[in-house]
C-alpha atoms as a PDB file:
ATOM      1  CA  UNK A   1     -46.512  12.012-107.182  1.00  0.00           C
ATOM      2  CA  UNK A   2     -44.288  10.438-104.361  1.00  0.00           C
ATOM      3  CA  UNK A   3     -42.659  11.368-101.651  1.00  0.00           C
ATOM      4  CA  UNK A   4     -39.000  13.128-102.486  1.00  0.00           C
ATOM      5  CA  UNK A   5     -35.716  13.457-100.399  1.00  0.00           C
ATOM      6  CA  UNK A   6     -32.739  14.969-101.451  1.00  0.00           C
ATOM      7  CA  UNK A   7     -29.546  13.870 -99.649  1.00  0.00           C
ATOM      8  CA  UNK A   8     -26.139  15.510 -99.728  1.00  0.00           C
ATOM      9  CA  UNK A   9     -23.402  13.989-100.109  1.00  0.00           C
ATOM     10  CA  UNK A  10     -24.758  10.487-101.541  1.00  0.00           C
ATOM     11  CA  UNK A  11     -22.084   9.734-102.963  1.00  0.00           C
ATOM     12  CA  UNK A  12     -20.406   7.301-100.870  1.00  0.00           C
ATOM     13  CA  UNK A  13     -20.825   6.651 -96.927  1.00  0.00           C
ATOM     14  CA  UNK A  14     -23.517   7.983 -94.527  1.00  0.00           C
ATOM     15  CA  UNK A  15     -24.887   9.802 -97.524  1.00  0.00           C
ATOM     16  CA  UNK A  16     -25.165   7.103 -99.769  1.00  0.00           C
ATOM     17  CA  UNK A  17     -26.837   4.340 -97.334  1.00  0.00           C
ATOM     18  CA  UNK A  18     -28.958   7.000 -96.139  1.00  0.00           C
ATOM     19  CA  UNK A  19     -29.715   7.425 -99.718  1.00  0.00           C
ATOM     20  CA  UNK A  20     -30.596   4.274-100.273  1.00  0.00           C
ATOM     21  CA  UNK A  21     -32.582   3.368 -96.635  1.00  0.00           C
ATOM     22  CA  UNK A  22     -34.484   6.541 -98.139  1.00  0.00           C
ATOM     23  CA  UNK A  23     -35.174   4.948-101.375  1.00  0.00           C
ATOM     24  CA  UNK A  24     -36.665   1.681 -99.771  1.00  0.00           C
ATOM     25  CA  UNK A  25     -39.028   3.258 -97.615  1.00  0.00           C
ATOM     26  CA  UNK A  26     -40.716   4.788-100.896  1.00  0.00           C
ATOM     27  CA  UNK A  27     -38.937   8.379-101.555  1.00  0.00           C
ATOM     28  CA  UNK A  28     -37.708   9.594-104.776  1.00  0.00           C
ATOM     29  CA  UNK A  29     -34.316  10.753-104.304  1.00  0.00           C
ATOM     30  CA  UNK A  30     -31.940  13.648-104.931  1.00  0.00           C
ATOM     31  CA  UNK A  31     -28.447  12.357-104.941  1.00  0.00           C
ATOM     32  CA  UNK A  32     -26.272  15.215-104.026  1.00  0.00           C
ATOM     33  CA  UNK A  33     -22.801  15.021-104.634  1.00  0.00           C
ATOM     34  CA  UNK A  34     -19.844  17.527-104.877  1.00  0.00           C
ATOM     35  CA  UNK A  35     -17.071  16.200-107.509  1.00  0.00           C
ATOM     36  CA  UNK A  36     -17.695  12.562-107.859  1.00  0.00           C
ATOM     37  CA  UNK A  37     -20.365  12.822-110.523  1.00  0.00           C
ATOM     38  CA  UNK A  38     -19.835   9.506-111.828  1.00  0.00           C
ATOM     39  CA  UNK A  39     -20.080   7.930-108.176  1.00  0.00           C
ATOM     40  CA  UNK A  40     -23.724   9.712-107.639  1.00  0.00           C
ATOM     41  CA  UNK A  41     -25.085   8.947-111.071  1.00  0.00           C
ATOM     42  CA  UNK A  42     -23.858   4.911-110.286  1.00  0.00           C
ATOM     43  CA  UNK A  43     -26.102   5.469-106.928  1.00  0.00           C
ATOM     44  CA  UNK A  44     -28.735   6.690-108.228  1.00  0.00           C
ATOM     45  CA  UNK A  45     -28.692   4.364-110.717  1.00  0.00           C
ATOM     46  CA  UNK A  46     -28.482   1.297-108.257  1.00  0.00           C
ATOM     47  CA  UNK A  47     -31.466   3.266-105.489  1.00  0.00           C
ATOM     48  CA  UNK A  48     -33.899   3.389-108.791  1.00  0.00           C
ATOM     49  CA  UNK A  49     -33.612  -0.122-109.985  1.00  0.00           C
ATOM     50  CA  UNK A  50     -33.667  -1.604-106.761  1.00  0.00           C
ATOM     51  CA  UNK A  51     -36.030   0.316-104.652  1.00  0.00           C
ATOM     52  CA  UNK A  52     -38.415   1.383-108.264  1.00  0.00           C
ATOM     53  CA  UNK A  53     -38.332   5.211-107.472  1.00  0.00           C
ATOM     54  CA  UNK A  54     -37.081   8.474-109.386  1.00  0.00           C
ATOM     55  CA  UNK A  55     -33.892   9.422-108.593  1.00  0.00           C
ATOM     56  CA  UNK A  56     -31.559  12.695-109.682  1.00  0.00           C
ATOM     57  CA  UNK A  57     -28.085  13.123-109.102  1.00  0.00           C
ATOM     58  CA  UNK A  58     -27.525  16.886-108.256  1.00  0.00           C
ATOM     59  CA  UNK A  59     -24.187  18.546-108.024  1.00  0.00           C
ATOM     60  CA  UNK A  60     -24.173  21.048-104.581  1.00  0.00           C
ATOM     61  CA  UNK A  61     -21.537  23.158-104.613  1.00  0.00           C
ATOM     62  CA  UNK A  62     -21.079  23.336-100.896  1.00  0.00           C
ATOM     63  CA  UNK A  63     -18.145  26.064-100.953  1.00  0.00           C
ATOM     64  CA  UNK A  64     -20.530  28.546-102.371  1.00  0.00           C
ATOM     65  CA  UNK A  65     -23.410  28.303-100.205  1.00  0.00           C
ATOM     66  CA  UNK A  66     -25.728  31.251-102.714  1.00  0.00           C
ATOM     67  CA  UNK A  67     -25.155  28.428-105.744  1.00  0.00           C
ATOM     68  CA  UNK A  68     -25.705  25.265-103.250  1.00  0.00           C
ATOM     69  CA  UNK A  69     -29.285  26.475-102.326  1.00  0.00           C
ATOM     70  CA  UNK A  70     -29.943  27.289-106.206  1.00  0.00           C
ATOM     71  CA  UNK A  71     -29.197  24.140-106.851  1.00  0.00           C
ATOM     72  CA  UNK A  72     -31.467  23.029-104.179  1.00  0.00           C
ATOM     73  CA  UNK A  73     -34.056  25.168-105.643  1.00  0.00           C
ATOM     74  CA  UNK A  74     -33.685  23.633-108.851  1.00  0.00           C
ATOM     75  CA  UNK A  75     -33.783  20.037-107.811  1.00  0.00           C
ATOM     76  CA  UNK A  76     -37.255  20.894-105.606  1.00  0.00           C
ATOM     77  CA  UNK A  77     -38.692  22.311-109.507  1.00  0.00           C
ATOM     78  CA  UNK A  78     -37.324  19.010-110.955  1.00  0.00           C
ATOM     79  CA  UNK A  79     -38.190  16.570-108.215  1.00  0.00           C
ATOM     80  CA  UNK A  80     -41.568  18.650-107.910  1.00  0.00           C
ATOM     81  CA  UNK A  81     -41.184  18.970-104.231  1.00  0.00           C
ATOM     82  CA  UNK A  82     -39.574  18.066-101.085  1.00  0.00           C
ATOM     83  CA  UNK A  83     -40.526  16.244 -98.230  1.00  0.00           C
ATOM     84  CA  UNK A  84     -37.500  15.389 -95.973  1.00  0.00           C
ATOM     85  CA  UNK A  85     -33.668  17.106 -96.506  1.00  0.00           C
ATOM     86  CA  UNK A  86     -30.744  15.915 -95.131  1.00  0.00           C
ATOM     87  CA  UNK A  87     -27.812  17.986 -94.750  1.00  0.00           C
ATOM     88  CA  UNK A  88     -25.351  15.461 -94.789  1.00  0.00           C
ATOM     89  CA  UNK A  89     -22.213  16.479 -96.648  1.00  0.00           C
ATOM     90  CA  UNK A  90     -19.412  17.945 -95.199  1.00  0.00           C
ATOM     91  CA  UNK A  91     -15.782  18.186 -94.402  1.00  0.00           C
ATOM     92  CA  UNK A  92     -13.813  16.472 -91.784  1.00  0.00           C
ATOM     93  CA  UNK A  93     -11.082  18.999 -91.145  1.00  0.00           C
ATOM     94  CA  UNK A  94      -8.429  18.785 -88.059  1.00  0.00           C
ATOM     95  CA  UNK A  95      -5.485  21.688 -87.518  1.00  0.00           C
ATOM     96  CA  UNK A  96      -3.922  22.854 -84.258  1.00  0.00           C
ATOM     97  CA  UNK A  97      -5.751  25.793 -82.690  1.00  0.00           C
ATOM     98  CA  UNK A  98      -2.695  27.997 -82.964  1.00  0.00           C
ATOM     99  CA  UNK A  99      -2.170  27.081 -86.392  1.00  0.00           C
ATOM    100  CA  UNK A 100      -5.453  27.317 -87.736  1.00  0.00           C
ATOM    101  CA  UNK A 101      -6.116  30.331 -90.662  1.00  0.00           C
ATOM    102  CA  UNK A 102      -8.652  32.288 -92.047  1.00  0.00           C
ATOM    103  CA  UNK A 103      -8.975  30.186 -95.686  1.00  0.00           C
ATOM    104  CA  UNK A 104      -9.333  27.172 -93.662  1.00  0.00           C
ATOM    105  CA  UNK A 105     -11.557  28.476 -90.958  1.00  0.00           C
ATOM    106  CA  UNK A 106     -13.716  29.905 -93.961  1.00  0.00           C
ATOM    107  CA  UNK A 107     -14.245  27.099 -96.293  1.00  0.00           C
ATOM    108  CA  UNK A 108     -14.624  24.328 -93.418  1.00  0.00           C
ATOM    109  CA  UNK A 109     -17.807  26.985 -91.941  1.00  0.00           C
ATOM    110  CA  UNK A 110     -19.200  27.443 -95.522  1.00  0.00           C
ATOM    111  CA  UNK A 111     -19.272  23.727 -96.002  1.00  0.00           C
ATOM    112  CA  UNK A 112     -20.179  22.458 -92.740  1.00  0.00           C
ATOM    113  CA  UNK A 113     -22.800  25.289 -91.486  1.00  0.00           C
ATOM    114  CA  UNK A 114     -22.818  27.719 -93.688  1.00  0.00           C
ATOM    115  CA  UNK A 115     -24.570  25.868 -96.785  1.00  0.00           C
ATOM    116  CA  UNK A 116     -26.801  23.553 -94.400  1.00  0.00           C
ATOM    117  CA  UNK A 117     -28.064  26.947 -92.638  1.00  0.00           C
ATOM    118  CA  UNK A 118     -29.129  28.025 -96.921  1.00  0.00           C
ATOM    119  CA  UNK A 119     -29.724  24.521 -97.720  1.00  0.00           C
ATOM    120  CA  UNK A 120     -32.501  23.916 -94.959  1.00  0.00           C
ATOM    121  CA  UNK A 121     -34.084  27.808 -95.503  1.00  0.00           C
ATOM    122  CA  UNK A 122     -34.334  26.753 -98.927  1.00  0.00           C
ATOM    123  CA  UNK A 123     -36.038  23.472 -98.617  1.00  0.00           C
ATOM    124  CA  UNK A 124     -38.339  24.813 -95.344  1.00  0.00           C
ATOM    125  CA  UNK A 125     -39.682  27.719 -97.379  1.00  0.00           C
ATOM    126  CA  UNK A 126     -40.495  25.022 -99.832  1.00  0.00           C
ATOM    127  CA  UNK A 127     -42.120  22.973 -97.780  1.00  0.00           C
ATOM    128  CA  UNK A 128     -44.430  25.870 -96.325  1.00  0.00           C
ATOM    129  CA  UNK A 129     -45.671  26.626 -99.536  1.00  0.00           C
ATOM    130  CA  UNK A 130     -46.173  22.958-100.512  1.00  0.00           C
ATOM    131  CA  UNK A 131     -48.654  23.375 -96.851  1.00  0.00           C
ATOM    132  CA  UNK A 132     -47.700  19.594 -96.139  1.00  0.00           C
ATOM    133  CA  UNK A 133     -44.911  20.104 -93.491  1.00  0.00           C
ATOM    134  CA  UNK A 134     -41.677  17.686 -94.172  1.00  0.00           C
ATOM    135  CA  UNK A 135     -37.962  16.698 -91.934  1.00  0.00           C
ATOM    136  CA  UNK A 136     -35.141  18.337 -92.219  1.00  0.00           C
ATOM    137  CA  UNK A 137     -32.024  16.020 -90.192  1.00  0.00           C
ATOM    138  CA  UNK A 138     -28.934  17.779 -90.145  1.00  0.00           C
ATOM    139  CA  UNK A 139     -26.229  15.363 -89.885  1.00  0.00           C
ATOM    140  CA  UNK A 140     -23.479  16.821 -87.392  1.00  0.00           C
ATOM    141  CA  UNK A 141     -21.071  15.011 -85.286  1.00  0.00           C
ATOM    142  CA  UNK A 142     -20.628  13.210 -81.644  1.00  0.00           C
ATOM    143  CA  UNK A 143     -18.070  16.449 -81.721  1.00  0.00           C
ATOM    144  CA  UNK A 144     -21.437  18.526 -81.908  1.00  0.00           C
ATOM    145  CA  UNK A 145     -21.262  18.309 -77.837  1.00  0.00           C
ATOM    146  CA  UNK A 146     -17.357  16.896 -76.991  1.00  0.00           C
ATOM    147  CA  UNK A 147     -14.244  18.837 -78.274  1.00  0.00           C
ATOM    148  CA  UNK A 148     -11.033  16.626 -79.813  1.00  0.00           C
ATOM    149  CA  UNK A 149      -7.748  18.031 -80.118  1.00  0.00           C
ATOM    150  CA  UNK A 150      -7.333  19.556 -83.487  1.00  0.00           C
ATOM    151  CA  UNK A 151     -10.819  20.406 -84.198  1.00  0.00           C
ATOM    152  CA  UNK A 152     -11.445  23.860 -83.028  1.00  0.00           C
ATOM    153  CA  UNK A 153     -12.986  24.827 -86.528  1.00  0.00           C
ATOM    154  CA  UNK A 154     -14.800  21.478 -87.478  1.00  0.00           C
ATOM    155  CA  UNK A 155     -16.505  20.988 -83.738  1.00  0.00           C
ATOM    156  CA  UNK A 156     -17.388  24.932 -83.868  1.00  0.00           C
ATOM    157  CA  UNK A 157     -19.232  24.140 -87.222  1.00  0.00           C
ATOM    158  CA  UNK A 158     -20.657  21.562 -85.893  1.00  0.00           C
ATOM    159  CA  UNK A 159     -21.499  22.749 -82.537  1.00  0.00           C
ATOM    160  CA  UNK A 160     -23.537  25.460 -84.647  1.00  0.00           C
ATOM    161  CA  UNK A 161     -25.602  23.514 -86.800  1.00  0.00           C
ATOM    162  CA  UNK A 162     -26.606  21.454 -83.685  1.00  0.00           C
ATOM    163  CA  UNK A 163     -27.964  24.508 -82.661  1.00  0.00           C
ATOM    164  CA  UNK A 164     -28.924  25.980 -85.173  1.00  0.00           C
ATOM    165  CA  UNK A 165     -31.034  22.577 -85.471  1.00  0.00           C
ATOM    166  CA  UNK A 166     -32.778  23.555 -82.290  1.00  0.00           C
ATOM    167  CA  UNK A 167     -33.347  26.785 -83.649  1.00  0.00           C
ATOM    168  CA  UNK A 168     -34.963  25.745 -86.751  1.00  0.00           C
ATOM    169  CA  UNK A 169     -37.224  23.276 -84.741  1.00  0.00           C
ATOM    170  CA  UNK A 170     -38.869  26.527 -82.659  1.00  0.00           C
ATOM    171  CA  UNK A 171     -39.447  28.356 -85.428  1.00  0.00           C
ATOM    172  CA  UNK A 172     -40.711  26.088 -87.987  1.00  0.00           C
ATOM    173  CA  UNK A 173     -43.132  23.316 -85.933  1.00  0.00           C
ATOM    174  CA  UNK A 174     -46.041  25.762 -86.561  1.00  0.00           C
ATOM    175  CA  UNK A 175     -45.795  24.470 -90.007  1.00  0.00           C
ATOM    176  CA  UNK A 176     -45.374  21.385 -89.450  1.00  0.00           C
ATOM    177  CA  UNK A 177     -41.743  20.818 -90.188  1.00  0.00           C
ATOM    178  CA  UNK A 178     -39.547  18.906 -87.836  1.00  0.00           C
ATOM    179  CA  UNK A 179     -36.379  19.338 -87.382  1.00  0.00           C
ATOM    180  CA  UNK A 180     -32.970  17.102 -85.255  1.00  0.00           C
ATOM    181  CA  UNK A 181     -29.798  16.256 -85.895  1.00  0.00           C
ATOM    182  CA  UNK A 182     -28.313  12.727 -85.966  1.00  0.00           C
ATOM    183  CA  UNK A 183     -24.575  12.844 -84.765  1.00  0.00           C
ATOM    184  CA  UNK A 184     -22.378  10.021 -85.111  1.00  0.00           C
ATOM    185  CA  UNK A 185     -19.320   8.979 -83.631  1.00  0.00           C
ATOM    186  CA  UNK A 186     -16.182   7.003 -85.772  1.00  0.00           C
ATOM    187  CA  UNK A 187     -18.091   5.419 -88.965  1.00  0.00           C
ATOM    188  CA  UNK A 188     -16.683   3.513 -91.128  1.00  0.00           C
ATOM    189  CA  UNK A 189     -16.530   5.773 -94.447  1.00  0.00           C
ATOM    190  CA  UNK A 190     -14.095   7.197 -96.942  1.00  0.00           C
ATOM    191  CA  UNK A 191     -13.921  10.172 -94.929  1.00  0.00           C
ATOM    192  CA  UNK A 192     -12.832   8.957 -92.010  1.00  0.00           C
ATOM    193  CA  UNK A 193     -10.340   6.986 -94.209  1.00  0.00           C
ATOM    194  CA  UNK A 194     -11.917   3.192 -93.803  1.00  0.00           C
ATOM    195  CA  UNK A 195     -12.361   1.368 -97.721  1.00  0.00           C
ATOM    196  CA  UNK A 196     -16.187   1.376 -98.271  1.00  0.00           C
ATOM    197  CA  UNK A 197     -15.482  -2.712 -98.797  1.00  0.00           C
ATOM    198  CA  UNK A 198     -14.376  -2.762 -94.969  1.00  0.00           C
ATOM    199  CA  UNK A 199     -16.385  -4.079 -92.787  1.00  0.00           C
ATOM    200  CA  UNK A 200     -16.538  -2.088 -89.242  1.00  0.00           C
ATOM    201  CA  UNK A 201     -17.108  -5.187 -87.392  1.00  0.00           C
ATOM    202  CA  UNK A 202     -13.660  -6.460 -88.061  1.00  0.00           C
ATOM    203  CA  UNK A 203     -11.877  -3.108 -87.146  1.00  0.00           C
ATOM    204  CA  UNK A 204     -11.003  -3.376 -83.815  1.00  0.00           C
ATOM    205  CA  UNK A 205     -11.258   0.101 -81.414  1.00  0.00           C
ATOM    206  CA  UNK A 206     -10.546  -1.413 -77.810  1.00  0.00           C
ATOM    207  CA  UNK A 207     -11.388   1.967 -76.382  1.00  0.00           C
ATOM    208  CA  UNK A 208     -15.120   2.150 -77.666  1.00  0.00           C
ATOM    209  CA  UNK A 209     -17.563   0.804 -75.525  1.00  0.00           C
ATOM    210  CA  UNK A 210     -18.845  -0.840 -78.697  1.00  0.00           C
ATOM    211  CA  UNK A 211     -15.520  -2.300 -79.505  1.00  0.00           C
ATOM    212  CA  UNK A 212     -16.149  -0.993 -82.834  1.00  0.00           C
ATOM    213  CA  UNK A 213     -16.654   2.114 -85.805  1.00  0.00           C
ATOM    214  CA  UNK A 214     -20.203   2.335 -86.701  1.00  0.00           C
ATOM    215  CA  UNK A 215     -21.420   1.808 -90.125  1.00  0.00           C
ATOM    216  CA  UNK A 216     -23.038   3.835 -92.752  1.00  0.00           C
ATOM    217  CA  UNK A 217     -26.298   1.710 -92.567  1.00  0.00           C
ATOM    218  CA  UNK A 218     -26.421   2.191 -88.991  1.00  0.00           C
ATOM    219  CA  UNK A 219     -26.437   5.848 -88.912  1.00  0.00           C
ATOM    220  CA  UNK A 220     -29.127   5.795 -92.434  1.00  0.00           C
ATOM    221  CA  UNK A 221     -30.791   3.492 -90.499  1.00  0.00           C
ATOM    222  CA  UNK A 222     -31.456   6.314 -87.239  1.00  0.00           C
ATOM    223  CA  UNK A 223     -32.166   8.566 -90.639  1.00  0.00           C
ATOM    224  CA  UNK A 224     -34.947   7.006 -91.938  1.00  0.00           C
ATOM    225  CA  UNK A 225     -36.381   6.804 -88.780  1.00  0.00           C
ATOM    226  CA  UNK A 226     -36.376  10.243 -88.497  1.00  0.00           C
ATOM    227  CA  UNK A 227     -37.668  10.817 -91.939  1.00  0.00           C
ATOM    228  CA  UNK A 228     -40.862   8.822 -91.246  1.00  0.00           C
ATOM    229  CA  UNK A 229     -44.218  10.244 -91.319  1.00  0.00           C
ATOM    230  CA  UNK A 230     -44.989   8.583 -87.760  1.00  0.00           C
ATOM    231  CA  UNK A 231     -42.035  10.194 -86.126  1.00  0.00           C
ATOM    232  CA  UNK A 232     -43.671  13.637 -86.153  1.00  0.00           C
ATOM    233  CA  UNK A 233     -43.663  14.760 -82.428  1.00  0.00           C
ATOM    234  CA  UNK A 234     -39.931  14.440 -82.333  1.00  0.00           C
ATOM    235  CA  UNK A 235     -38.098  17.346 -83.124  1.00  0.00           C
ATOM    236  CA  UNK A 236     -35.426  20.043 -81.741  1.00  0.00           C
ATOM    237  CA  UNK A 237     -33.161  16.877 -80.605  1.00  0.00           C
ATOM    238  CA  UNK A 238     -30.281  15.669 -80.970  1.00  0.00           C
ATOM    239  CA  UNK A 239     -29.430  11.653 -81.417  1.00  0.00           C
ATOM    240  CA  UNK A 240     -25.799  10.506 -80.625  1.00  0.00           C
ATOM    241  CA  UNK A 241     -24.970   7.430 -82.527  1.00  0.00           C
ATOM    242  CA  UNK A 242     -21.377   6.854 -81.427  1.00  0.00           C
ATOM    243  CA  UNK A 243     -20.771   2.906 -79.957  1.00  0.00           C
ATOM    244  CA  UNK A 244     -20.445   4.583 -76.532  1.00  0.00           C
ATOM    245  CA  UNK A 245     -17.991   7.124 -77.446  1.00  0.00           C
ATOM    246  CA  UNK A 246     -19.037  10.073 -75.400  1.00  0.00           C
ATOM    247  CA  UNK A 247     -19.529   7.933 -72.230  1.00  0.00           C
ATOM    248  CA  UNK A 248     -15.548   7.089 -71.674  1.00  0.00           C
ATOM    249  CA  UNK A 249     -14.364  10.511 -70.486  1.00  0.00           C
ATOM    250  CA  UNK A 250     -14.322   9.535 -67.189  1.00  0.00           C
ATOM    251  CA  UNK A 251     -12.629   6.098 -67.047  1.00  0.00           C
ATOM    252  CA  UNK A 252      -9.964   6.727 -69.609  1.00  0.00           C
ATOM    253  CA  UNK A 253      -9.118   9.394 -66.817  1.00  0.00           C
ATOM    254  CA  UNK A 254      -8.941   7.428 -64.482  1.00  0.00           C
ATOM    255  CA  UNK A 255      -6.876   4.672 -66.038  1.00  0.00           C
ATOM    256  CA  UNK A 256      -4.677   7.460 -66.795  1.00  0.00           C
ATOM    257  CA  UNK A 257      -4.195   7.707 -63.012  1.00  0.00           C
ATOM    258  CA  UNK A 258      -4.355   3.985 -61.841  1.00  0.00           C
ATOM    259  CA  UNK A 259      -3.343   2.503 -65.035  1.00  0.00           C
ATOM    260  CA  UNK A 260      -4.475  -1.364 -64.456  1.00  0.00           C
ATOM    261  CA  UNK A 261      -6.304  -0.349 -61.274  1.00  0.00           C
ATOM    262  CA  UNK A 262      -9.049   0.956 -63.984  1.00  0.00           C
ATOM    263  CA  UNK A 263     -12.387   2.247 -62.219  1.00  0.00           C
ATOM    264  CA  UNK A 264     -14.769  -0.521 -60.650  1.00  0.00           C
ATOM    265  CA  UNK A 265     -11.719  -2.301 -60.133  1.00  0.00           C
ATOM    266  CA  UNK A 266     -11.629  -4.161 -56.175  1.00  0.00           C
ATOM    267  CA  UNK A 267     -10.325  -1.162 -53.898  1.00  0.00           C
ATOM    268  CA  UNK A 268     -11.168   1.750 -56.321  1.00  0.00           C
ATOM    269  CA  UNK A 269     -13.871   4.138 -55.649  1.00  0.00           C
ATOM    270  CA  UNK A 270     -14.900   6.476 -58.401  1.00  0.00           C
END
């Protein structure tokens, strides 16, 4: 019996390359989705014909975290195992801090850290009794470690489940499971509101370092990485994939201040 990986959220962006990248490098795959059945089942269908593994679309209910792991547990039975997870699905919410309320604040933590937290118990106590170790890679955000305006509850969720990352990795490297989170910047994906046919090298972002979103391969790419057997004594990081996002604090202060006299510029100091 192969290796198997179940993915959330593999319906369409990082989820579905990841999904696929996953597929190539050997692993059956779970295809988790939340509504779009017919979008995971066309996945799965297209990972298994090309790549020549099993594949299972599996609905996670996300909002419910108690029926998400069940589901989980179900798929492991199926699947009959699990070897890497990745808590990938999730919500991109923004709302003014002094806006914000309780519903909102409540479904964006049971879907962002809330389910991953049961998701990842679920699939680490499985992988202790299979006694072969595994990955779990939570998938979390550049706003993991920076703040944006508007996203007091989704960089909170976020922020936690990088930790909560680190905490995992402490406690579970005596069985051999590793744990880190991948956290991308702007990708091009449905939820970030990009066409999946859009291609991120033709979307200009003159403020990015990379000039650029990221794509969905990209980030699967870092992913299966991760998820390889030889990749074993990394764990309890995370890995910012972002086109230089986090490192432009600085100057777009400062051309704030100078406006063209932007830092480096002859006769600046910084």
């Amino acid at each position: 019996m192969g290796r198997v990986a179940i993915v959330t959220g593999a319906s369409s962006g990082i989820g579905r390359a990841t999904a696929l990248e996953l597929g190539r490098a050997g692993f059956d795959v779970v295809v988790g989705y939340g509504s779009n059945r017919a979008a995971a089942e066309e996945a799965a269908r297209e990972i298994a014909e090309e790549a020549g593994v099993r594949t299972w679309p599996v609905q996670f209910p996300l909002a419910e975290p108690p029926a998400a792991a069940a589901a989980l547990r179900e798929a492991v039975a199926t699947a009959g195992g699990v070897d890497v997870l990745v808590n990938n699905a999730g919500v991109n919410w923004r709302a003014p801090f002094l806006e914000e309320d309780h519903d909102a604040w409540s479904k964006v933590l049971a879907i962002d850290l809330t389910s991953p937290f049961f998701l990842a118990q679920a699939a680490a106590q499985a992988m202790v009794e299979q006694g072969r170790g595994g990955r779990i890679i939570n998938v979390t955000s550049v706003h993991e470690q920076i703040p944006i305006t508007g996203g007091s509850t989704y960089c909170a969720a976020k922020s936690a489940l990088g930790m909560l990352t680190r905490t995992m990795a402490l406690e579970l490297a005596q069985h051999g499971i590793t744990v880190a989170s991948v956290a991308p910047g702007e990708t091009a994906t449905p939820m970030n509101g990009h066409d999946a046919s859009v291609d991120p090298r033709t979307v200009a972002r003159p403020v990015l370092p990379a000039g650029r979103p990221g794509s969905p391969e990209e980030v699967a790419g870092l992913i299966r990485y991760l998820a390889d057997g030889s990749t074993g004594y990394i764990t309890g990081q995370s890995f910012v994939i972002d086109g230089g996002l986090s490192l432009i604090a600085a100057d777009a202060n400062v051309r704030s201040v100078l406006g063209d006299l932007a830092a480096g510029a002859p006769g600046t100091r910084g």
